[in-house]
Protein backbone atom coordinates (compact mmCIF):
# COMPACT_ATOMS: atom_id res chain seq x y z
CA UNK A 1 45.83 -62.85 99.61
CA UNK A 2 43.97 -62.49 96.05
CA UNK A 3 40.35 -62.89 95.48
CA UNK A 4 38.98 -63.45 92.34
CA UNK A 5 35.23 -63.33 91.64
CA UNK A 6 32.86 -64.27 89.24
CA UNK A 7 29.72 -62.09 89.17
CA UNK A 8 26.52 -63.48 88.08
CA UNK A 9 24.85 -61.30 86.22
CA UNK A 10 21.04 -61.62 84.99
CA UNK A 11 17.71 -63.59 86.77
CA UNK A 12 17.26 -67.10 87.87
CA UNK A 13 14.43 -68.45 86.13
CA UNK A 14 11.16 -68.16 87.83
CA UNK A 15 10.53 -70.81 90.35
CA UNK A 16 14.26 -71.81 89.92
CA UNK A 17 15.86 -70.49 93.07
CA UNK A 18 15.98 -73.69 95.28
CA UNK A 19 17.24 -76.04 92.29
CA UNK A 20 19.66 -73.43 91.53
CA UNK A 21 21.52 -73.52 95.09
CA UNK A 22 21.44 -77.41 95.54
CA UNK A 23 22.54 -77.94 92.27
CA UNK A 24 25.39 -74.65 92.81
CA UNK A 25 26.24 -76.28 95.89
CA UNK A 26 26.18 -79.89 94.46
CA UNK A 27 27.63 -79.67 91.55
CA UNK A 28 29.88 -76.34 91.10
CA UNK A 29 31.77 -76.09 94.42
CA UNK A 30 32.99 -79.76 94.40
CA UNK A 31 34.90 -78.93 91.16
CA UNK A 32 36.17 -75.75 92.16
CA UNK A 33 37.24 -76.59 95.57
CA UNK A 34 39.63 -79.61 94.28
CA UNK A 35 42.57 -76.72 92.84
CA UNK A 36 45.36 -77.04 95.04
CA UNK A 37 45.89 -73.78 96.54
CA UNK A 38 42.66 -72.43 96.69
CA UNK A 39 42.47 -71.23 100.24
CA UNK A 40 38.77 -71.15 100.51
CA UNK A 41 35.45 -70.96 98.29
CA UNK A 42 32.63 -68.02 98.74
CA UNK A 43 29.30 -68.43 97.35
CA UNK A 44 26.72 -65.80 98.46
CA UNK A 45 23.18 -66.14 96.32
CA UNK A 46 20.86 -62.98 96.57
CA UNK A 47 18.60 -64.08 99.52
CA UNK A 48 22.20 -64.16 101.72
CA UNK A 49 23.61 -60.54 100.38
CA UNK A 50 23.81 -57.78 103.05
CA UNK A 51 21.34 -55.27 102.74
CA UNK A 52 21.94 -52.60 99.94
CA UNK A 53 24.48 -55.10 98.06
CA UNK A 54 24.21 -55.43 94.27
CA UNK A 55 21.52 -57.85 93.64
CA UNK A 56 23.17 -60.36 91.68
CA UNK A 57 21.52 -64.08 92.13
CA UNK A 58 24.85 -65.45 92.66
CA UNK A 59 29.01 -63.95 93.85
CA UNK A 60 31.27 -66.87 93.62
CA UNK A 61 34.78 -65.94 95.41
CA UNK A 62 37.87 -67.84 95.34
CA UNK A 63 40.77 -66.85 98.08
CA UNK A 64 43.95 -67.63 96.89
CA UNK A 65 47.96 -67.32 98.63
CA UNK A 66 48.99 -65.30 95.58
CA UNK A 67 49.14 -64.07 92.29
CA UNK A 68 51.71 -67.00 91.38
CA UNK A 69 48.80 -69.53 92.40
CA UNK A 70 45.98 -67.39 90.29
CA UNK A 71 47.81 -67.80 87.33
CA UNK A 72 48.70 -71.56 87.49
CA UNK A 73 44.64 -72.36 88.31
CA UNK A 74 43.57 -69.89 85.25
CA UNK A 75 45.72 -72.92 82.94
CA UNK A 76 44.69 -75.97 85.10
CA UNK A 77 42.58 -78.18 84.02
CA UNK A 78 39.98 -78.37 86.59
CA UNK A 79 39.24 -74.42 85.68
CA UNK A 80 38.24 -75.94 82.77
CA UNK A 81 35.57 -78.44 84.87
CA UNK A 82 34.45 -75.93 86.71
CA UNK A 83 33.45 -73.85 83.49
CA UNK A 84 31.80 -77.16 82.30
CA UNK A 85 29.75 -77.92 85.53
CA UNK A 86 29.04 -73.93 85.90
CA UNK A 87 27.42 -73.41 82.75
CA UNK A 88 25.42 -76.46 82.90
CA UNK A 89 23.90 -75.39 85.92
CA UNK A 90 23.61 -71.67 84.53
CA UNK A 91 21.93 -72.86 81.00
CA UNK A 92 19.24 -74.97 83.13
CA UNK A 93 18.43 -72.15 85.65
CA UNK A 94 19.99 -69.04 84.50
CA UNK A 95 19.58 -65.89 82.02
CA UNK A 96 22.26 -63.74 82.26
CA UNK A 97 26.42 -63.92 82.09
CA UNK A 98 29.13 -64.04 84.14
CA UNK A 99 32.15 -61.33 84.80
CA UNK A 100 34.95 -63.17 85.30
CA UNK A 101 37.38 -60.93 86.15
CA UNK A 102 37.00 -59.19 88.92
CA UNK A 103 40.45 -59.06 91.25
CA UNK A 104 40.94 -57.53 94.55
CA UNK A 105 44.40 -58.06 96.71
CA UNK A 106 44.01 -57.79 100.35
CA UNK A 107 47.16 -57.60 102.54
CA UNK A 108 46.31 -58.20 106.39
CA UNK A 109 49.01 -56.84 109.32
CA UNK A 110 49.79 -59.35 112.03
CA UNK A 111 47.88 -59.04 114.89
């Protein structure tokens, strides 16, 4: 399995944090979750982290079968959607940027 994150780095604007998850929830994961082969979406926002995590305000994880599958969503063009619906929701509560690009491969033994 693949995950690939995108790291939100910067500060919610003050006073922003409750519109920021409805509208994350509302309006960003709907997009995202319609790729085919996207085994499951991740969102953890700051309040949710486990103690001593980096503090970023939001950690947006995609699960995916395989590298094959990563590299047909990075051309789809929902990826392109969710950029659109992401940084509207970023540019009304947001100051900051986003890594992209962060990749880790888990393999898991069956049990």
């Amino acid at each position: 399995m693949i995950t690939r994150y995108a790291l939100f780095e910067g500060t919610l604007h003050e006073g922003h944090e409750e519109a920021f998850r409805r509208d994350v929830l509302a309006e960003i994961l709907p997009v995202w979750r319609r790729f085919p082969g996207a085994l499951a979406i991740h969102v953890t926002f700051a309040e949710d982290r486990d103690e001593g995590a980096p503090e970023y305000p939001l950690i947006l994880a995609i699960d995916w079968p395989d590298m094959a599958t990563v590299e047909a969503f990075l051309t789809h063009p929902i990826r392109k959607e969710g950029r659109a619906a992401t940084e509207a929701v970023l540019a009304r509560h947001f100051t900051g940027r986003i890594h992209h690009h962060v990749t880790s491969a888990h393999t898991f033994a069956p049990t």
